[in-house]
Protein backbone atom coordinates (compact mmCIF):
# COMPACT_ATOMS: atom_id res chain seq x y z
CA UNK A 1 0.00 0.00 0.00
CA UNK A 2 1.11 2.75 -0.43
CA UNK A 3 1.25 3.80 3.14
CA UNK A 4 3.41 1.16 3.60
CA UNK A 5 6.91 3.28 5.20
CA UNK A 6 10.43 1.40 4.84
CA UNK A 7 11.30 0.63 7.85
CA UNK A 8 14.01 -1.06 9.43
CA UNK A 9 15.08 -4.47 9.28
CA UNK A 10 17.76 -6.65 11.09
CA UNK A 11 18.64 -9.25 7.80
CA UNK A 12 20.48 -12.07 8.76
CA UNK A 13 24.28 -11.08 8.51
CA UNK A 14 23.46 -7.90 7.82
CA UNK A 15 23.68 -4.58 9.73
CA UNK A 16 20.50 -2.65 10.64
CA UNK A 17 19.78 -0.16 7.88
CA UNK A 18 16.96 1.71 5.68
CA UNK A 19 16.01 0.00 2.41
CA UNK A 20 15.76 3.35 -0.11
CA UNK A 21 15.45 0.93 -2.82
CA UNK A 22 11.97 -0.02 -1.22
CA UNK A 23 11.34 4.15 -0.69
CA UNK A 24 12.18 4.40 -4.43
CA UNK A 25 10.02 1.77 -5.61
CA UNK A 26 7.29 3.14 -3.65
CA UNK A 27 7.37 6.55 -5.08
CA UNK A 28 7.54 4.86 -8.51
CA UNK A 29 4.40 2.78 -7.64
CA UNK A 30 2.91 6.22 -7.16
CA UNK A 31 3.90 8.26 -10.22
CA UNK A 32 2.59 5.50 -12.16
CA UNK A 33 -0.95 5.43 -10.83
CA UNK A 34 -0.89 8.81 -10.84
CA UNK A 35 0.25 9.28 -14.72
CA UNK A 36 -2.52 6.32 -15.10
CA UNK A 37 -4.91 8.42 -14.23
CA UNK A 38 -4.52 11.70 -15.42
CA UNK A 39 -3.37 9.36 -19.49
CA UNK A 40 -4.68 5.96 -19.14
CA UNK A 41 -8.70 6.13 -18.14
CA UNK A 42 -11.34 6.17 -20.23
CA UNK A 43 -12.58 8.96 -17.38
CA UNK A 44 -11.41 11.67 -15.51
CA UNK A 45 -10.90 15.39 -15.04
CA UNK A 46 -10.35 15.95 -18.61
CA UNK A 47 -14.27 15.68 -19.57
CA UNK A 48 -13.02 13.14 -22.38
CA UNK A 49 -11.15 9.59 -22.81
CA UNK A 50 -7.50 10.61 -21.57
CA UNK A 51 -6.63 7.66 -23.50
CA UNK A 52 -7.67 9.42 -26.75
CA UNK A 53 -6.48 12.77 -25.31
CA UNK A 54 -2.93 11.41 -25.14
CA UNK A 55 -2.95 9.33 -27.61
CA UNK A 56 0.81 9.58 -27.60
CA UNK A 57 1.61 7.75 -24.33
CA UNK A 58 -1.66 6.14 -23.19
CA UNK A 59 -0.26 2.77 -24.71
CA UNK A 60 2.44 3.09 -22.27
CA UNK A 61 0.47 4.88 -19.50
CA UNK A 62 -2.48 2.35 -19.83
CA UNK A 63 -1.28 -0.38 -17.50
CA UNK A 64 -0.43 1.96 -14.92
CA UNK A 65 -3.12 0.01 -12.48
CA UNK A 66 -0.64 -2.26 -12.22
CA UNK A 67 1.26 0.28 -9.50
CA UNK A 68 -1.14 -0.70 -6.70
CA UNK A 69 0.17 -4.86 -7.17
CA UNK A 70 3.23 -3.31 -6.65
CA UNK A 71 2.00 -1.22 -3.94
CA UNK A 72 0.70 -4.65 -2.53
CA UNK A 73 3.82 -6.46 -2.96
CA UNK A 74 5.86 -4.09 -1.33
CA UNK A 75 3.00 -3.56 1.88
CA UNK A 76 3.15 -7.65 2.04
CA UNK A 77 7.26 -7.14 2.81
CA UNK A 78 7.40 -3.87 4.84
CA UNK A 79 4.57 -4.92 7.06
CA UNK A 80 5.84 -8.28 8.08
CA UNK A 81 8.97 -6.33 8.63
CA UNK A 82 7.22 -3.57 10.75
CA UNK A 83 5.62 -6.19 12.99
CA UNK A 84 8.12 -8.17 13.27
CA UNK A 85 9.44 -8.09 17.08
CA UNK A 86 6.12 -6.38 18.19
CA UNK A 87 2.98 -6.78 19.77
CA UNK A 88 -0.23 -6.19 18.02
CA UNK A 89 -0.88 -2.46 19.99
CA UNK A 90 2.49 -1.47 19.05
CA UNK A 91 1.85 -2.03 15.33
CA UNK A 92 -1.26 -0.42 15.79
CA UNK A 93 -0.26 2.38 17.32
CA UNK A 94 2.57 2.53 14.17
CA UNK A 95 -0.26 2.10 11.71
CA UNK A 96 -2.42 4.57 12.75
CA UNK A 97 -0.19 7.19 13.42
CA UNK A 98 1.58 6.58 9.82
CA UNK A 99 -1.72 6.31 7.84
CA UNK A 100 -4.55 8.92 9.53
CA UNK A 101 -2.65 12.17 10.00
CA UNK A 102 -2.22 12.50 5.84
CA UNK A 103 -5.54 10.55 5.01
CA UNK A 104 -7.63 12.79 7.32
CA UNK A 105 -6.38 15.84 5.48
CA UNK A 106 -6.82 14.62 2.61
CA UNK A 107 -10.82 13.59 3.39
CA UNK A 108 -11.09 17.30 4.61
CA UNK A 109 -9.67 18.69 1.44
CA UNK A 110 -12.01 16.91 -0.60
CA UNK A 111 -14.98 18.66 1.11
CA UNK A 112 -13.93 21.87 1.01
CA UNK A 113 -12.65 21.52 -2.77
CA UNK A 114 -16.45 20.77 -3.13
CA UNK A 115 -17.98 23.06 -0.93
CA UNK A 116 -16.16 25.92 -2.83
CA UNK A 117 -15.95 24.84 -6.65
CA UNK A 118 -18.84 22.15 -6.42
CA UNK A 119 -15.95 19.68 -8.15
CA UNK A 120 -15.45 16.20 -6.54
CA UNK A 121 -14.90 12.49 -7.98
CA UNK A 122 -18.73 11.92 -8.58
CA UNK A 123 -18.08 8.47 -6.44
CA UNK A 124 -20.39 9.60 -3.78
CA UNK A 125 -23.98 9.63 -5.87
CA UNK A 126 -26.95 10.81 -4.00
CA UNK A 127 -25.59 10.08 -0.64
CA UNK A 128 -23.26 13.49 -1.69
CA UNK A 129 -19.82 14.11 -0.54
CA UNK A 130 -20.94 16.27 2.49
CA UNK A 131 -22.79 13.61 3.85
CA UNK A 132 -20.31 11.11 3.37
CA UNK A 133 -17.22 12.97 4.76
CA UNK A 134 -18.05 11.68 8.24
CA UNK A 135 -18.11 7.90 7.46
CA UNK A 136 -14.86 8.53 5.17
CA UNK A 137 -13.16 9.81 8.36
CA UNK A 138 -12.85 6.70 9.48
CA UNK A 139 -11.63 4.35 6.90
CA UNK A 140 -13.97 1.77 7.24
CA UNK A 141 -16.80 3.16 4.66
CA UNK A 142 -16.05 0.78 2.42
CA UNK A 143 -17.59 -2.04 4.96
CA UNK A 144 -20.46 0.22 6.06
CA UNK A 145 -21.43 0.48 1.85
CA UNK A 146 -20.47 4.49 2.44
CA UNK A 147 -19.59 5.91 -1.15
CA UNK A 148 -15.63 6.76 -1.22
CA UNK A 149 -15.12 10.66 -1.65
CA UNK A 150 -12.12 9.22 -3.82
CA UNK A 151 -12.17 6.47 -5.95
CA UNK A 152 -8.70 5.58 -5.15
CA UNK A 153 -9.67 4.53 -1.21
CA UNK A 154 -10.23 1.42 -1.76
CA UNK A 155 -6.62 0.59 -1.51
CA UNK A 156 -6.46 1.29 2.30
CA UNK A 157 -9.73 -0.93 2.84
CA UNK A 158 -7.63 -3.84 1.32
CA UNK A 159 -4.82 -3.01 3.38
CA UNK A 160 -6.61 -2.97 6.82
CA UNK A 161 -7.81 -6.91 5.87
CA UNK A 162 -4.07 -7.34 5.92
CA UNK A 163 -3.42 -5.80 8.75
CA UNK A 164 -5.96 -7.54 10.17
CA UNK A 165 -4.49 -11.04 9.22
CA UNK A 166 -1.07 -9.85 10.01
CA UNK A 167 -2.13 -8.45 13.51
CA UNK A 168 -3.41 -12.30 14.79
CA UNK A 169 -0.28 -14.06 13.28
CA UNK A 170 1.73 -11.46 15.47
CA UNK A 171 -0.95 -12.12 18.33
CA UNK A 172 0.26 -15.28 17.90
CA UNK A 173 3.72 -15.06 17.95
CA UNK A 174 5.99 -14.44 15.17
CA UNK A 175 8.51 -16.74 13.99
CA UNK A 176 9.82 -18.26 10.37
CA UNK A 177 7.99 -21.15 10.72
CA UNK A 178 4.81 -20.11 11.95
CA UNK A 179 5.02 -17.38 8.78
CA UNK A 180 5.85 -19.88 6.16
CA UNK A 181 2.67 -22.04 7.52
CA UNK A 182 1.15 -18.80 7.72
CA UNK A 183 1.29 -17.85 4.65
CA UNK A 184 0.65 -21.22 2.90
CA UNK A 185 -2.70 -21.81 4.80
CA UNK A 186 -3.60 -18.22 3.86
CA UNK A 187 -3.11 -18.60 -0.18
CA UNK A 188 -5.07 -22.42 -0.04
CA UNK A 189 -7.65 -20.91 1.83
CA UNK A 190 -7.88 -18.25 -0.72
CA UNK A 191 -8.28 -20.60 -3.32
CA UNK A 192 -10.44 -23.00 -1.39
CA UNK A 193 -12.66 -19.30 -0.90
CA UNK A 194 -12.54 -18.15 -4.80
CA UNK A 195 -13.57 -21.89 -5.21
CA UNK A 196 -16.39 -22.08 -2.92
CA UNK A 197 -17.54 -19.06 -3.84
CA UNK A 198 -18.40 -17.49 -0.28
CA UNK A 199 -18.27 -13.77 -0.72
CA UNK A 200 -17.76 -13.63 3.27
CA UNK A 201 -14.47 -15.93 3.39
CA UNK A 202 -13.18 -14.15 0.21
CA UNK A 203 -13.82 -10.51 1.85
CA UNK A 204 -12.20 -11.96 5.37
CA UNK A 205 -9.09 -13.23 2.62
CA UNK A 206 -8.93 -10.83 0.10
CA UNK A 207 -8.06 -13.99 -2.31
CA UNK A 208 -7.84 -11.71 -5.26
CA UNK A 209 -5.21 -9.65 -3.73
CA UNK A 210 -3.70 -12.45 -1.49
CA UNK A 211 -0.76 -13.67 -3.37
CA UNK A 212 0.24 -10.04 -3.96
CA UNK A 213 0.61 -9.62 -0.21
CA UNK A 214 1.79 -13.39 0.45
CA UNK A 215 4.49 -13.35 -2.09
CA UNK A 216 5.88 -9.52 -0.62
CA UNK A 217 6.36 -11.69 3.13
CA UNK A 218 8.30 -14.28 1.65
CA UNK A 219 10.51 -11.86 -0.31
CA UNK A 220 11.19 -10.50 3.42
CA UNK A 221 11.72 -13.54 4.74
CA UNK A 222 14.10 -14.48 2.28
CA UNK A 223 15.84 -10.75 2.90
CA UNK A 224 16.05 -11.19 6.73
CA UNK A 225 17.09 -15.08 6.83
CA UNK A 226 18.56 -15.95 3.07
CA UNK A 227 17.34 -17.61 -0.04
CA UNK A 228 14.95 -20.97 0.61
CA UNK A 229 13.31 -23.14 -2.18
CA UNK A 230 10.39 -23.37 -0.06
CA UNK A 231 9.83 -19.32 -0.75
CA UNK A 232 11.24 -19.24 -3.52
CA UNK A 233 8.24 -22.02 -4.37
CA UNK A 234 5.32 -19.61 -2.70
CA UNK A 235 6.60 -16.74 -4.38
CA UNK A 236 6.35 -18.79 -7.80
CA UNK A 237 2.81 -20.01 -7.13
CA UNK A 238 1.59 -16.22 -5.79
CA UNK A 239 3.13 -14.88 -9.47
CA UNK A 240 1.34 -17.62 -11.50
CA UNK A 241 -1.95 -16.76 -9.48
CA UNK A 242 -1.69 -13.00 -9.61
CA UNK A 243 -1.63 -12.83 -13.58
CA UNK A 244 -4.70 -14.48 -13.72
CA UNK A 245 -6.59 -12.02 -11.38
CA UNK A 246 -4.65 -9.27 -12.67
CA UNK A 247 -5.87 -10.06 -15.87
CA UNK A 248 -9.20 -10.34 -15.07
CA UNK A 249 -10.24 -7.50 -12.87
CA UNK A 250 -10.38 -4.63 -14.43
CA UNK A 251 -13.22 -3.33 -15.84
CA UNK A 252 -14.63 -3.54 -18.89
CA UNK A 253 -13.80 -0.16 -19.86
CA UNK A 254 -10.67 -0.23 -18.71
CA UNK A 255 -9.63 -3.58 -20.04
CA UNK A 256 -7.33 -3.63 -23.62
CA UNK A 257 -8.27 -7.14 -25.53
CA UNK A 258 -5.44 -9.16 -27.08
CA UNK A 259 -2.77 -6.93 -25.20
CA UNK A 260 -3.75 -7.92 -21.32
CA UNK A 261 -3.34 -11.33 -21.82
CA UNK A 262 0.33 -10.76 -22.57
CA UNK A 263 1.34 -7.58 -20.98
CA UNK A 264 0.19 -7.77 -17.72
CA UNK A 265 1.78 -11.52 -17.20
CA UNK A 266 4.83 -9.84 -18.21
CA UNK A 267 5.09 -6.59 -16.23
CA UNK A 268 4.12 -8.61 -13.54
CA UNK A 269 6.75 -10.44 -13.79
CA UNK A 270 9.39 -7.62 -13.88
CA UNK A 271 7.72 -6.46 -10.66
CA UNK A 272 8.46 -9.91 -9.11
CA UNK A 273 11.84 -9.54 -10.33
CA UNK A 274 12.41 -6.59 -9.02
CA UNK A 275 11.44 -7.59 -5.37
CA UNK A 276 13.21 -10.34 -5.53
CA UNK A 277 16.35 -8.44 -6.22
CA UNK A 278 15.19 -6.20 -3.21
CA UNK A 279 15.23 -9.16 -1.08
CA UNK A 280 18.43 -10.66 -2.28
CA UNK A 281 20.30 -7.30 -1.30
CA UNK A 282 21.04 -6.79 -5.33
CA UNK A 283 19.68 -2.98 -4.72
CA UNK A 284 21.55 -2.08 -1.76
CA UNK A 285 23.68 0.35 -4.23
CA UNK A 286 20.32 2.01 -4.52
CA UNK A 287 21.38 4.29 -1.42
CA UNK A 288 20.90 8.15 -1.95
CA UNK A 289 19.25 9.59 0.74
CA UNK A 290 16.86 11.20 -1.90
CA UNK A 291 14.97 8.40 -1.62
CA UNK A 292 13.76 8.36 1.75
CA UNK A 293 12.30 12.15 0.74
CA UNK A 294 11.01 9.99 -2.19
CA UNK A 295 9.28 7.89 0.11
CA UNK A 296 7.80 9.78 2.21
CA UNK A 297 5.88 12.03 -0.10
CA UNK A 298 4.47 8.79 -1.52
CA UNK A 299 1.49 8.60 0.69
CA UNK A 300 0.21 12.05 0.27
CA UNK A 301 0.86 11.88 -3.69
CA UNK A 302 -1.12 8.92 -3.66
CA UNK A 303 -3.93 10.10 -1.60
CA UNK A 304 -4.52 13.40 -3.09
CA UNK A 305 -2.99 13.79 -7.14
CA UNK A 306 -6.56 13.29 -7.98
CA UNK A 307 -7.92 16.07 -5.23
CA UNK A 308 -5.76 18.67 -6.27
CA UNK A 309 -5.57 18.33 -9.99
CA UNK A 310 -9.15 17.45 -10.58
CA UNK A 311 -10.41 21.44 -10.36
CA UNK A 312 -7.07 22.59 -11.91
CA UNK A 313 -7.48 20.48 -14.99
CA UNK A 314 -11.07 21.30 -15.46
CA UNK A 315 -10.30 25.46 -15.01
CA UNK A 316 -7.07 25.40 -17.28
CA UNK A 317 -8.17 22.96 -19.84
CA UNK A 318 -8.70 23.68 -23.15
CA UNK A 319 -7.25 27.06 -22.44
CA UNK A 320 -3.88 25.83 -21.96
CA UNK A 321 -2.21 23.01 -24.38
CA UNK A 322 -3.02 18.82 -22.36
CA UNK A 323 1.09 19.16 -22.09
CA UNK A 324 1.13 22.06 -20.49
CA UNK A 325 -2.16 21.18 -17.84
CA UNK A 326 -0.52 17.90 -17.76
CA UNK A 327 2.75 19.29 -16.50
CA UNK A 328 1.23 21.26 -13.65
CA UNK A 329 -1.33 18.89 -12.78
CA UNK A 330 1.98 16.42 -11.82
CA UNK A 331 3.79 19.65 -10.01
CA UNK A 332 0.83 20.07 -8.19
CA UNK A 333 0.36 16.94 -6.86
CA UNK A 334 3.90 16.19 -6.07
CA UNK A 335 4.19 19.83 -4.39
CA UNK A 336 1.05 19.27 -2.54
CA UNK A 337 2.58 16.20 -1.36
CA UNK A 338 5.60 17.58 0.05
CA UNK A 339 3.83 20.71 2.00
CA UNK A 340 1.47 17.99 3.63
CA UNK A 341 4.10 15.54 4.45
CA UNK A 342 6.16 18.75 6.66
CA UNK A 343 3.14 20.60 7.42
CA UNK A 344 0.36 17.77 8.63
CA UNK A 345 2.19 14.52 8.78
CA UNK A 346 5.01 15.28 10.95
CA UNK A 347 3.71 17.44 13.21
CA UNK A 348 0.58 15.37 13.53
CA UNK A 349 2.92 12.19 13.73
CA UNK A 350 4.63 14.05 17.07
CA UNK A 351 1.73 14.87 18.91
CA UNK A 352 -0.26 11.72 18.40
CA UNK A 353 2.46 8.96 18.37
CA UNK A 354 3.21 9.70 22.22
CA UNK A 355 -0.85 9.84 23.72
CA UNK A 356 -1.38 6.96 21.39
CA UNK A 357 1.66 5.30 23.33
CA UNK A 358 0.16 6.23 26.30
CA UNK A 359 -3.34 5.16 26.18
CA UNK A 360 -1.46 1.64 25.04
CA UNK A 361 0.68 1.41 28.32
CA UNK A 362 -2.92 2.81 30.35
CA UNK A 363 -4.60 -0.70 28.62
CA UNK A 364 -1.61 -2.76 29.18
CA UNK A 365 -1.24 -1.88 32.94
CA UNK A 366 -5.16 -3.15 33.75
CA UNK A 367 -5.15 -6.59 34.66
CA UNK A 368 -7.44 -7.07 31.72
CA UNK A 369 -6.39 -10.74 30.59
CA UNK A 370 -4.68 -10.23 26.94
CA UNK A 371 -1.84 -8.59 26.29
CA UNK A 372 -2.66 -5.06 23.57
């Protein structure tokens, strides 16, 4: 997701460090989606088919969907890495503080974009976006059947299932074995779910999207303990599995016949690739500390290109040339990013991080039973 921060890990023979490859690759998984949607939808701000728009690039631009499997991927290794070590309040307490702060701003600028210029995403129907600003505060509308004031929110409902799943295995007690069981019981029971058809067990699994997530914790595993057939073996199974469902889920729309079936297999591939050179420390070279500013402004860029650019694009365009829009809808976003990240992350990070550790050690001292 793209939330997902790089954070720490202790690799086997290896000194603690930052992975900036994983920052990079994260900020690249953002640019993508983001040129994907201002080029590659047959919607959008543009009031036309930005595939016909820019007709130029959108065969390049058009697969861009394909940055939230990376996203995935690289949430499946970063997470297992964050928890690792932890209890389950501790990684809440990490979660929450990295993930509201940004996404609560970024809800509230939404609204007001609205409330001034009467512009939004057109996701929220009749229920309108004022009226669904509350529920959206909260992540969870997606569960309660609230309409998303972005489109693009759907990412963070899939990542709380994980979280979710993640949070019990570290209830449990981590370990390399009990992750390798783990995370084989998960994928069969995802295909046992798709199987069976039980739209309950498949939310509670998120099949589609569980070898994305699968194959990203066996990459770390193989980066914190060294190369095993048995992962290598999952994270062959999770790739075969993923082009399918890659394939497949897009809408009709949005789909591109006789090119999918080939294209998708084989970017997805180079994204496997590419994680597994993560995890075999063949990016380590990747080191400029660029990339940890890189990283950081992912999360805001993700959450709010769209926001921002939507009533810029639809006030400059056709008055300016699509390059030249184009061009400051990206410095927008990206700027936009970076005043959010210093002006509302951080300082919100500071002052919530501490009460949130607080409350936690207030819950742990009660002689409540289970440990938080």
């Amino acid at each position: 997701m793209p939330a997902a921060g790089a954070v720490p890990a202790v690799p086997a023979g290896r000194s603690q460090s930052r992975l900036r490859e994983l920052d990079l690759l994260r900020f690249i998984a953002a640019a993508v989606v983001m040129i994907y949607h201002f080029t590659g939808v047959p919607t959008g701000a543009w009031g036309q088919d930005a595939r016909t728009l820019f007709h130029e690039i959108s065969m390049y631009t058009r697969e861009g969907l394909l940055g939230v499997e990376l996203f995935f991927l690289i949430s499946g290794f970063v997470i297992l890495m964050s928890v690792w070590g932890r209890q389950v309040g501790d990684f809440a307490v990490s979660r929450i503080t990295r993930l509201f702060p940004a996404y609560w701003f970024a809800v509230t600028l939404g609204l007001v974009i609205f409330l001034v210029t009467g512009i939004h995403s057109g996701t929220t129907g009749e229920l309108g976006v004022a009226r669904s600003y509350l529920p959206n505060l909260t992540m969870l509308q997606d569960g309660w059947h609230v309409p998303k004031i972005e489109v693009l929110y759907w990412t963070l409902w899939t990542e709380l299932h994980f979280y979710v799943l993640i949070a019990i295995l570290a209830a449990v007690g981590l370990t390399y074995a009990r992750c390798v069981i783990f995370m084989t019981a998960w994928l069969l029971a995802a295909a046992f779910a798709v199987e069976g058809g039980g739209k309950m067990i498949n939310t509670l699994l998120i099949s589609g999207w569980a070898p994305f997530f699968i194959a990203g914790m066996a990459f770390y595993l193989i980066h914190r303990f060294g190369s095993n057939l048995i992962l290598w073996l999952i994270v062959l199974g999770c790739y075969g599995l993923s082009t399918h469902f890659s394939v497949e889920r897009p809408d009709e729309p949005f789909k591109w016949p006789g090119v999918d079936e080939w294209l998708i297999p084989t970017i997805l591939a180079v994204l496997f690739l590419v994680m597994g050179l993560v995890a075999t420390g063949k990016l380590r070279w990747l080191s400029w500390r660029g990339f940890t500013v890189m990283g950081a402004l992912t999360y805001p860029l993700y959450l709010m290109h769209e926001t921002v650019s939507r009533p810029l694009i639809r006030t400059l365009f056709p008055y300016y040339s699509k390059w030249t829009v184009l061009a400051l809808a990206i410095a927008t976003s990206v700027a936009a990013a970076y005043l959010v990240y210093k002006l509302v992350e951080l300082p919100a990070q500071r002052v919530l991080r501490p009460r949130l550790k607080s409350a936690l050690a207030q819950i742990r001292s009660g002689d409540g039973g289970l440990k938080a």
